[in-house]
Protein backbone atom coordinates (compact mmCIF):
# COMPACT_ATOMS: atom_id res chain seq x y z
CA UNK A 1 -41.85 -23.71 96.03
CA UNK A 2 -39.45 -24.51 93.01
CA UNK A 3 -35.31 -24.22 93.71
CA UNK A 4 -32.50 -24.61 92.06
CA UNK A 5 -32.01 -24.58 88.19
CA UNK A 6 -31.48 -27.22 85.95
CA UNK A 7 -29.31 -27.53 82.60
CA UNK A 8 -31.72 -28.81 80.04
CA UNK A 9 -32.06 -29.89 76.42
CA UNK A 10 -34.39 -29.38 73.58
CA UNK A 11 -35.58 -32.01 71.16
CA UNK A 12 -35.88 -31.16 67.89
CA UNK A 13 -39.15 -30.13 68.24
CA UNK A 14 -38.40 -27.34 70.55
CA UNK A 15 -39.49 -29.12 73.65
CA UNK A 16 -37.82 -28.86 77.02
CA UNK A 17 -37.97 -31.86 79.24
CA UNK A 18 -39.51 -30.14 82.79
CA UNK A 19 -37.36 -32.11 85.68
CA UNK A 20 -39.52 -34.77 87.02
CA UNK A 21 -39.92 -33.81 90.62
CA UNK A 22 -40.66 -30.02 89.45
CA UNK A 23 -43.51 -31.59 87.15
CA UNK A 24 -45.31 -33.18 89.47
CA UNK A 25 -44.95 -30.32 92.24
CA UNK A 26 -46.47 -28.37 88.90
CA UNK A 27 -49.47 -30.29 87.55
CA UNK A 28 -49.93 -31.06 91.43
CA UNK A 29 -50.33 -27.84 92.88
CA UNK A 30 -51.43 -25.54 89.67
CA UNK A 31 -51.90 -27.95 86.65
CA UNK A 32 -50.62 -28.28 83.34
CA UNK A 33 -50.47 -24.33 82.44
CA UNK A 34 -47.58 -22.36 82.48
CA UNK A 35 -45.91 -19.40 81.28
CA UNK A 36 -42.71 -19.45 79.34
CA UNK A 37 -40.66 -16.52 79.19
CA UNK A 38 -36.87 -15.36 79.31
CA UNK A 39 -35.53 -11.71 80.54
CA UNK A 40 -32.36 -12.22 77.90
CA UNK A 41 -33.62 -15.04 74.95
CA UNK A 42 -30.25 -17.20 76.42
CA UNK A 43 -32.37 -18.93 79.07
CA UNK A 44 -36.16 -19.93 79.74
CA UNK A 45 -37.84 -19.39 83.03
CA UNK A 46 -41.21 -21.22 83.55
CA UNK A 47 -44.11 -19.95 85.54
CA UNK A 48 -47.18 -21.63 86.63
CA UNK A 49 -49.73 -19.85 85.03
CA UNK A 50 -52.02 -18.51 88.51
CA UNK A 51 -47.88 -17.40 90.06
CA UNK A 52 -47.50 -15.68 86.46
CA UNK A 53 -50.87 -14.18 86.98
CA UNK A 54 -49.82 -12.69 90.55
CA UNK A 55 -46.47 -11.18 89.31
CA UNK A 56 -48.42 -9.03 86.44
CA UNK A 57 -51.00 -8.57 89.12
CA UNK A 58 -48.12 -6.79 91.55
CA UNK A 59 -46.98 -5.21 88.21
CA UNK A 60 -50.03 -3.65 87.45
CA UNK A 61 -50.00 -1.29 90.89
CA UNK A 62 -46.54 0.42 89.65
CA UNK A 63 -47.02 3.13 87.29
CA UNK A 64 -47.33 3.00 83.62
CA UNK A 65 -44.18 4.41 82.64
CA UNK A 66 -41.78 2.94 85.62
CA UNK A 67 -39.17 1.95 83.45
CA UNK A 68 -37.88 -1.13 85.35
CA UNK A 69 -41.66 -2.28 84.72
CA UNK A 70 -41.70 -1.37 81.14
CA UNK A 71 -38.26 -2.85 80.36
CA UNK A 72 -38.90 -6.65 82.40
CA UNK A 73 -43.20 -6.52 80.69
CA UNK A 74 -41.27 -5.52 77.46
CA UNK A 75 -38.49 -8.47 77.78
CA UNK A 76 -41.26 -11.10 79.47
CA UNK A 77 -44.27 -10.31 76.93
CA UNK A 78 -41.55 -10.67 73.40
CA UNK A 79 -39.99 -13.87 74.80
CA UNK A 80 -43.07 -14.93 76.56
CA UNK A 81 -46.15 -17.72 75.46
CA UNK A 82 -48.79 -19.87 77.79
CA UNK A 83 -47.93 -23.08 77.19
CA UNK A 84 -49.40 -26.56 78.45
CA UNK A 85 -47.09 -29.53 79.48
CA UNK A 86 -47.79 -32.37 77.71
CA UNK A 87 -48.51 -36.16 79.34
CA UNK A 88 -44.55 -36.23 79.09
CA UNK A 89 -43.64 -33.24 80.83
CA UNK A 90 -42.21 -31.55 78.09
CA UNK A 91 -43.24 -27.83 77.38
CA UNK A 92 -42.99 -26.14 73.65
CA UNK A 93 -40.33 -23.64 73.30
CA UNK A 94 -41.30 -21.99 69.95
CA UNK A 95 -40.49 -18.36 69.56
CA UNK A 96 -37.82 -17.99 72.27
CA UNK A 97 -34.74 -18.68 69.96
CA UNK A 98 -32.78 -20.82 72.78
């Protein structure tokens, strides 16, 4: 498990540096695929893609029109991409306007 948050940077290519120790707990334990998403567009939380896949999993038993669902799916899915880290540990942040 991942705790704590860190204060990170862009480069001007839009990618974050992922903190070293949660990188290789990442690529370790689920690999290179994650899922990039923000609840507010001022901050990025990063999922490994199979614990992303589990949340919308638990989502998916709640009904269709809950609107706590709809209104954290409708904030996740418009800041939200699949992303891969790269050999660096950096991860794209392309769409999210941070």
């Amino acid at each position: 498990m991942l705790r704590g948050n860190y204060t990170a940077r862009m480069d001007s290519k839009g990618r974050l540096k992922v903190p070293t120790a949660f990188r290789r707990f990442l690529e370790e334990k689920y690999g290179p695929t994650v899922y990039v998403t923000s609840l507010t567009g001022e901050c990025v939380r990063i999922f490994p893609l199979p614990e992303w896949e589990s949340i919308e999993q638990r989502l998916a038993l709640l009904p269709s029109m809950d609107p706590a669902r709809r209104k954290f799916l409708d904030r996740t899915n418009y800041y939200g991409q699949q992303a891969e880290l790269d050999g660096q540990g950096r991860v794209l942040i392309a769409r999210l306007g941070i």
